[in-house]
Protein backbone atom coordinates (compact mmCIF):
# COMPACT_ATOMS: atom_id res chain seq x y z
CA UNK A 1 -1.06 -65.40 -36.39
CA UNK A 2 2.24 -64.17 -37.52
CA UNK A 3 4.92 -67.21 -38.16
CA UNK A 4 8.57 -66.21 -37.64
CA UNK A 5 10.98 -68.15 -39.38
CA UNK A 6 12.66 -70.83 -38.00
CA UNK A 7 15.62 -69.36 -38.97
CA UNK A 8 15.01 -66.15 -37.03
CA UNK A 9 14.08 -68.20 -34.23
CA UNK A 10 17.50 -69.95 -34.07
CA UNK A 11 19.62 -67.30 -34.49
CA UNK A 12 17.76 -65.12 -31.64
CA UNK A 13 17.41 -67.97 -29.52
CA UNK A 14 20.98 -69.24 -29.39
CA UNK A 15 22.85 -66.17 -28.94
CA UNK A 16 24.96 -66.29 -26.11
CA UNK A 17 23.42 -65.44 -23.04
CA UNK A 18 26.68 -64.17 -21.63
CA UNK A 19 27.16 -61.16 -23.90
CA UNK A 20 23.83 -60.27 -22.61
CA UNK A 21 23.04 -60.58 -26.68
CA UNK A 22 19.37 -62.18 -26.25
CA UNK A 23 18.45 -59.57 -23.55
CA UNK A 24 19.48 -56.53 -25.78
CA UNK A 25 17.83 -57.84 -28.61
CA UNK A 26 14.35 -58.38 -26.98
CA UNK A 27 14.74 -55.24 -24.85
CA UNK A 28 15.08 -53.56 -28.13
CA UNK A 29 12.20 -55.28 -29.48
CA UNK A 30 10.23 -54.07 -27.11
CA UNK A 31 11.35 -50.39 -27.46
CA UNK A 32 10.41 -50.92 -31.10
CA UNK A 33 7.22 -51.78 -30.26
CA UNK A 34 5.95 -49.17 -27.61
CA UNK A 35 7.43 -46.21 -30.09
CA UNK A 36 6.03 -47.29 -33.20
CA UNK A 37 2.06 -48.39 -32.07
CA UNK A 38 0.92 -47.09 -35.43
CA UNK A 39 3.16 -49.11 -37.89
CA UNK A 40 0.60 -52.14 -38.41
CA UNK A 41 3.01 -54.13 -40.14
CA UNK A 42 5.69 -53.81 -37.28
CA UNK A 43 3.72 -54.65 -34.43
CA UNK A 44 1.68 -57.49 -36.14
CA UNK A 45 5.16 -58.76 -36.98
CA UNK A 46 6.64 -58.15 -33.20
CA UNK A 47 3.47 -60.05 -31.81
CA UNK A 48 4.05 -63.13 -33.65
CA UNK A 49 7.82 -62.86 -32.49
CA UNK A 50 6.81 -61.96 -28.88
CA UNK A 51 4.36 -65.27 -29.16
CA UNK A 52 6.68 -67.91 -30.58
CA UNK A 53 9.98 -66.18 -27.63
CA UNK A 54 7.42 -66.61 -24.98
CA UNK A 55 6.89 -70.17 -25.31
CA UNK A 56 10.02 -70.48 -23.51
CA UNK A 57 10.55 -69.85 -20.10
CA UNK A 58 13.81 -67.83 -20.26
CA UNK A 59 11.80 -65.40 -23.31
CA UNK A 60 8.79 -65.51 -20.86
CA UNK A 61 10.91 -63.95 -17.72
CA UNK A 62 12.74 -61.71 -20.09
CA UNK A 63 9.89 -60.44 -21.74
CA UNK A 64 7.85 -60.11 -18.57
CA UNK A 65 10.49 -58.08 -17.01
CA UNK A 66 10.73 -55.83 -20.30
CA UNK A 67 7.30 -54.34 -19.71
CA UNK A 68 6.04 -56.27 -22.86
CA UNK A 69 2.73 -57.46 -21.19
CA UNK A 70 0.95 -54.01 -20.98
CA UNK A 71 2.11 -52.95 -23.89
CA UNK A 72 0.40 -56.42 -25.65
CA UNK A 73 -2.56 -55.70 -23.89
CA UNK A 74 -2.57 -52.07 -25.44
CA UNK A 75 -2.35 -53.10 -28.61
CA UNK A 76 -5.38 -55.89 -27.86
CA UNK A 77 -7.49 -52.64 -26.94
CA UNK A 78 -6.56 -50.44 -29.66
CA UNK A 79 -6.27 -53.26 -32.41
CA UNK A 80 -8.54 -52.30 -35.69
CA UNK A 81 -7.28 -55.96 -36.83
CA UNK A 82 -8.90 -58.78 -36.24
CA UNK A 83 -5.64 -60.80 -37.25
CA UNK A 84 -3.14 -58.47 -35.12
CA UNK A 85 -6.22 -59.00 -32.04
CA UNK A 86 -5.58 -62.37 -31.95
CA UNK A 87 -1.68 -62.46 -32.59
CA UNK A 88 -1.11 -60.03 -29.32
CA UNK A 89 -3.55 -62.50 -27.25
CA UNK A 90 -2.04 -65.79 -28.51
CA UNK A 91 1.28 -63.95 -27.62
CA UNK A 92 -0.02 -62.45 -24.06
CA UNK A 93 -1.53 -65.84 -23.34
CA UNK A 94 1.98 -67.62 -23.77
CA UNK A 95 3.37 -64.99 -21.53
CA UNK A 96 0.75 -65.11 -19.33
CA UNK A 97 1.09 -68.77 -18.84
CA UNK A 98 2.75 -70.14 -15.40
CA UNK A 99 3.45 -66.34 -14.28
CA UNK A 100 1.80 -65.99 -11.86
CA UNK A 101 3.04 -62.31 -10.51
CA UNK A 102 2.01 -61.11 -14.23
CA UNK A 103 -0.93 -62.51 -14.83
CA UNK A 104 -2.22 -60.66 -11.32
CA UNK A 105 -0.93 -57.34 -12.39
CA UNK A 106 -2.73 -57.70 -16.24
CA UNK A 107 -6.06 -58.05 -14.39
CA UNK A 108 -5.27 -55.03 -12.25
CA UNK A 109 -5.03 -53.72 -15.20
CA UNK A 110 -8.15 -54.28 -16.57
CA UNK A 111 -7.34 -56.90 -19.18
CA UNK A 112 -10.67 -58.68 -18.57
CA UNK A 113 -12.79 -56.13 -19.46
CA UNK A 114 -10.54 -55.78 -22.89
CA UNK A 115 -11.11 -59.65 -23.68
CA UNK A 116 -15.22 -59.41 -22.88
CA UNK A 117 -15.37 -56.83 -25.42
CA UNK A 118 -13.19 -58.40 -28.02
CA UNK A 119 -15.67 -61.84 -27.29
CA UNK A 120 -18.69 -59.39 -27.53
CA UNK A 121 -17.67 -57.97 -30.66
CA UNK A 122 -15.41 -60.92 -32.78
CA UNK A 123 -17.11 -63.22 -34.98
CA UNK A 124 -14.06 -64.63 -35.61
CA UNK A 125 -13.76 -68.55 -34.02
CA UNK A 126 -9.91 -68.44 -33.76
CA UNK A 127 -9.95 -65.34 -31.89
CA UNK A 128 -12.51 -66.54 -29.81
CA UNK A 129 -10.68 -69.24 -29.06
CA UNK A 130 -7.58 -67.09 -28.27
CA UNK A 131 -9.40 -65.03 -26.12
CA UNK A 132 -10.37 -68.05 -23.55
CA UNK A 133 -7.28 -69.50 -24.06
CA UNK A 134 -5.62 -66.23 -22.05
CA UNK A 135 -8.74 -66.09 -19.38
CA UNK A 136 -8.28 -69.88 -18.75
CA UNK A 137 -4.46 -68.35 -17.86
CA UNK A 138 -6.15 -65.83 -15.46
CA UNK A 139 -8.29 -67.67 -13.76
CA UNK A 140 -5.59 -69.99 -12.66
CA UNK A 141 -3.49 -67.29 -11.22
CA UNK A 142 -6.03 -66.71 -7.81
CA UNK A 143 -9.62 -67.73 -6.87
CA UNK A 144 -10.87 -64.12 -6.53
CA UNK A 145 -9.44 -63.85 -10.71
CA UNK A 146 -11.83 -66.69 -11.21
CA UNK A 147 -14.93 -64.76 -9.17
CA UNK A 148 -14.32 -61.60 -10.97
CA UNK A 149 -14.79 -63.86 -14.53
CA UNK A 150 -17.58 -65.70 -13.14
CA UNK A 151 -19.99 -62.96 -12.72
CA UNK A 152 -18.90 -61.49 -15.85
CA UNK A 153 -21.16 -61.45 -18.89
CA UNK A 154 -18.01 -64.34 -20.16
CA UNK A 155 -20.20 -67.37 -18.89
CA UNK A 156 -23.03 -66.13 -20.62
CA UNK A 157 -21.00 -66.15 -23.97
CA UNK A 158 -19.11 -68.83 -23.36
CA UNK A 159 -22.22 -71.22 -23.17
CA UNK A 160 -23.11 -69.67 -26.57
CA UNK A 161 -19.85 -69.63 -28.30
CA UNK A 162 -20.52 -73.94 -27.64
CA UNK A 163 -23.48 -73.41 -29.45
CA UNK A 164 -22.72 -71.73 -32.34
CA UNK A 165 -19.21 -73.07 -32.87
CA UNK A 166 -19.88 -76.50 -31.81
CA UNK A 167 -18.56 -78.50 -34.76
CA UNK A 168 -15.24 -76.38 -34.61
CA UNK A 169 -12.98 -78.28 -32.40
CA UNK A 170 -10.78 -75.55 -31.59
CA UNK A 171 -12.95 -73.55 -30.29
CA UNK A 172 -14.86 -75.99 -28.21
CA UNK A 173 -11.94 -77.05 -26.58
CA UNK A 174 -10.75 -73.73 -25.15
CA UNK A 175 -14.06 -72.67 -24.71
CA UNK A 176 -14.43 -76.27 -22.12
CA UNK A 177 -11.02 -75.71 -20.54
CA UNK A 178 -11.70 -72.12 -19.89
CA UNK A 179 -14.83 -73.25 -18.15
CA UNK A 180 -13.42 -75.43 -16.01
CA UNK A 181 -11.65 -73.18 -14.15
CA UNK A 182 -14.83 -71.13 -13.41
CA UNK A 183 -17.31 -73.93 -12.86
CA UNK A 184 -17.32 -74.55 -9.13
CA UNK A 185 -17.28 -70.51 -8.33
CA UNK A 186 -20.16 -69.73 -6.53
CA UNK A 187 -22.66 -66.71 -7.49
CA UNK A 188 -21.95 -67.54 -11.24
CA UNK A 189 -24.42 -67.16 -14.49
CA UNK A 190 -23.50 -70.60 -15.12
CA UNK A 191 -26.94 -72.47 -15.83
CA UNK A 192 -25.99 -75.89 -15.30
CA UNK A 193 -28.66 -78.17 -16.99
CA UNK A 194 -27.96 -76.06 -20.08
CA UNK A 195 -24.44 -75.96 -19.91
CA UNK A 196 -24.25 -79.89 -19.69
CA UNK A 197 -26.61 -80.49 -22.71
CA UNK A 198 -24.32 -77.98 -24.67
CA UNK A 199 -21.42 -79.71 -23.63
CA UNK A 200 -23.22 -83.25 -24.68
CA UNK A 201 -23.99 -82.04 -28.13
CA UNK A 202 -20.65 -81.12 -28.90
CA UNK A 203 -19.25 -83.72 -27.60
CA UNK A 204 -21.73 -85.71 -29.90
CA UNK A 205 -20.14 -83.75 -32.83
CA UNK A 206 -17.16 -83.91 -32.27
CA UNK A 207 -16.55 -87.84 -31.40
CA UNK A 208 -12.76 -88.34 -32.50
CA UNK A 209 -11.00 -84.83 -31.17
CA UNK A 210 -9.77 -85.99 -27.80
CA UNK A 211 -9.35 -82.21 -26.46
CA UNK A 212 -13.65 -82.03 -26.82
CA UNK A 213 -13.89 -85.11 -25.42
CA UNK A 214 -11.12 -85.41 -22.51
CA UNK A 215 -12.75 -81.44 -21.38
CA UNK A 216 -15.89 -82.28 -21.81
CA UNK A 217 -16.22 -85.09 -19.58
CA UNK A 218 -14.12 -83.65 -16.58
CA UNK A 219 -15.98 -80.45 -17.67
CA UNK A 220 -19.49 -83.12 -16.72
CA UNK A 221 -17.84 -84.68 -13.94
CA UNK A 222 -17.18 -80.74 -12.08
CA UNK A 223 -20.67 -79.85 -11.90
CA UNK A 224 -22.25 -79.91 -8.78
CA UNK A 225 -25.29 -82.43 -8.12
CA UNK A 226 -28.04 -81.47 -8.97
CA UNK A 227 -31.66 -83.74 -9.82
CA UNK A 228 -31.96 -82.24 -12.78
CA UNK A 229 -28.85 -83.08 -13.88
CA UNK A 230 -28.84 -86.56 -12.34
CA UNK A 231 -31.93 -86.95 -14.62
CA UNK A 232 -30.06 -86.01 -17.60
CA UNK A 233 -26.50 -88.24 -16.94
CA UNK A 234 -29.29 -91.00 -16.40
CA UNK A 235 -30.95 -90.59 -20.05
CA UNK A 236 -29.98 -93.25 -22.68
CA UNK A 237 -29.07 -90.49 -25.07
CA UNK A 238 -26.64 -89.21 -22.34
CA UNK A 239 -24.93 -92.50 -21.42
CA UNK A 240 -24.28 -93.31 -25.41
CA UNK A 241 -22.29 -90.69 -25.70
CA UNK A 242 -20.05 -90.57 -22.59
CA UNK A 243 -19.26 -94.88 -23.17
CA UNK A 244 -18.72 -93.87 -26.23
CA UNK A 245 -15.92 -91.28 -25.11
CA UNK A 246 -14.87 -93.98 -22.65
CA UNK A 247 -13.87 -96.57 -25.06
CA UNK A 248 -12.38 -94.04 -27.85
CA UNK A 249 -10.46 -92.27 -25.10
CA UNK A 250 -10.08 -94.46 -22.21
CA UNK A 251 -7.18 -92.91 -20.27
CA UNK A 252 -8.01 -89.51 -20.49
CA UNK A 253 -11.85 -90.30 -20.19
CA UNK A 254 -12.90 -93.28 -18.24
CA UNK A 255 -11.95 -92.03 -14.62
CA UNK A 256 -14.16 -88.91 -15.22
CA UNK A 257 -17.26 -91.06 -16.69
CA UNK A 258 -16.87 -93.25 -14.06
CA UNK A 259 -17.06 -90.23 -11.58
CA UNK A 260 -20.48 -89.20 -13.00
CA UNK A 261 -21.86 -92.24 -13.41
CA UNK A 262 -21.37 -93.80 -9.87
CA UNK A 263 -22.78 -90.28 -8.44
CA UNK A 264 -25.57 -91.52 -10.14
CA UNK A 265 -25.06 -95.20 -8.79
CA UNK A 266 -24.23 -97.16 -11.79
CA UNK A 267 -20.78 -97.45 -13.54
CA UNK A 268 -19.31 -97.68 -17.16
CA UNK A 269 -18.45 -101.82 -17.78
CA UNK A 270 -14.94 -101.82 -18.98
């Protein structure tokens, strides 16, 4: 991901709104960046700027107004670069993020179907990570964004991007939170004995990285009942791992524990 100097930052950021400086600036910006699609250098350089000014909500309604989420998403499709990929997600996932109106009109604009293929093609863990980062955004924005993920082939990778990348933190995490917002849709390809022994063994991996563990047990404690399940939460193997979570990470972890366990009629001693 491109990083803009602080500098840069602080000179763009405090201009004064008044003179309508900030505005002109980032409507420029984003002139620059529809006319010149080609220049890699450029628009890898205006993502990272576009990523870091949407972390803010006065950048994020600016830039949303400007038109600059389409043209992101353009360059996601058209990228050649796995680097510039991942710097115009990051940057559409900050936009993205508590908009509501624009994360709607991205996936009428087909911006799922852009990140499946990036996941289907990428070998690359921080882009993966990226890309469920920005469809953990869209699935908050309605429950019918949410259905339209769930029966995509996205559950089906998902569950394997835990797999392969399970001792990468980053990864896991987004890869959990993303799936939380998909995991009680109904009509899903979410297979949920497998999915909670894939979310056990990386939890199991990754014992001190609270993000793992704090998803991965409310991740566990969203699944519906099931016996097969109840058989597995019940196994000795299971119940090391989620006291273990418990005691390393008892405020973000113990209510959710205690959740599955008294579903399955026995509790986590404090």
């Amino acid at each position: 991901m491109v990083v803009v100097s602080s500098r840069t930052m602080k000179s763009i950021l405090e201009l004064q709104p008044a003179k309508d400086s900030y505005s002109n600036i980032l409507s420029l910006l984003v002139k620059t960046f529809e006319d010149n699609h080609r220049n890699f250098e450029l628009v890898y350089a205006i993502c990272g700027l576009f990523a870091n000014v949407s972390l803010s909500s006065k950048g994020k309604m600016m830039l949303s107004k400007l038109g600059a989420g389409p043209t992101l998403h353009k360059v996601m499709k058209n990228a050649k670069d796995a680097d510039l990929a991942q710097t115009a997600i990051n940057a559409l996932s900050n936009l993205t993020s508590k908009n509501r109106r624009l994360k709607n009109m991205m996936v009428e604009d087909s911006i799922i179907s852009t990140v499946v293929s990036i996941l289907k093609s990428s070998t690359q863990s921080t882009t993966l990570a990226a890309c469920f980062g920005l469809l953990k955004n869209l699935c908050e924005a309605s429950e019918s964004t949410a259905q339209l993920v769930g029966d995509s082939d996205v559950i089906l990778i998902a569950m394997n991007t835990i797999q392969v990348y399970c001792e990468i933190p980053d990864i896991v995490a987004s890869t959990f939170s993303f799936l939380r917002t998909v995991v009680t849709i109904e009509n899903n390809q979410l297979h949920y004995l497998e999915l909670a022994q894939k979310v056990l063994s990386a939890m199991k991996d990754n014992p001190n990285d609270v993000r793992v563990q704090s998803d991965g047990c409310h991740l566990l404690a969203e699944l519906p009942k099931s016996r097969a399940l109840k058989s597995l939460f019940q196994s000795e193997s299971t119940e090391m791992i989620l006291v273990a979570a418990a005691k390393e990470f008892p405020d973000l972890c113990k209510n959710a524990i205690d959740g599955i366990f008294f579903r399955n009629r026995f509790l986590v001693n404090a």
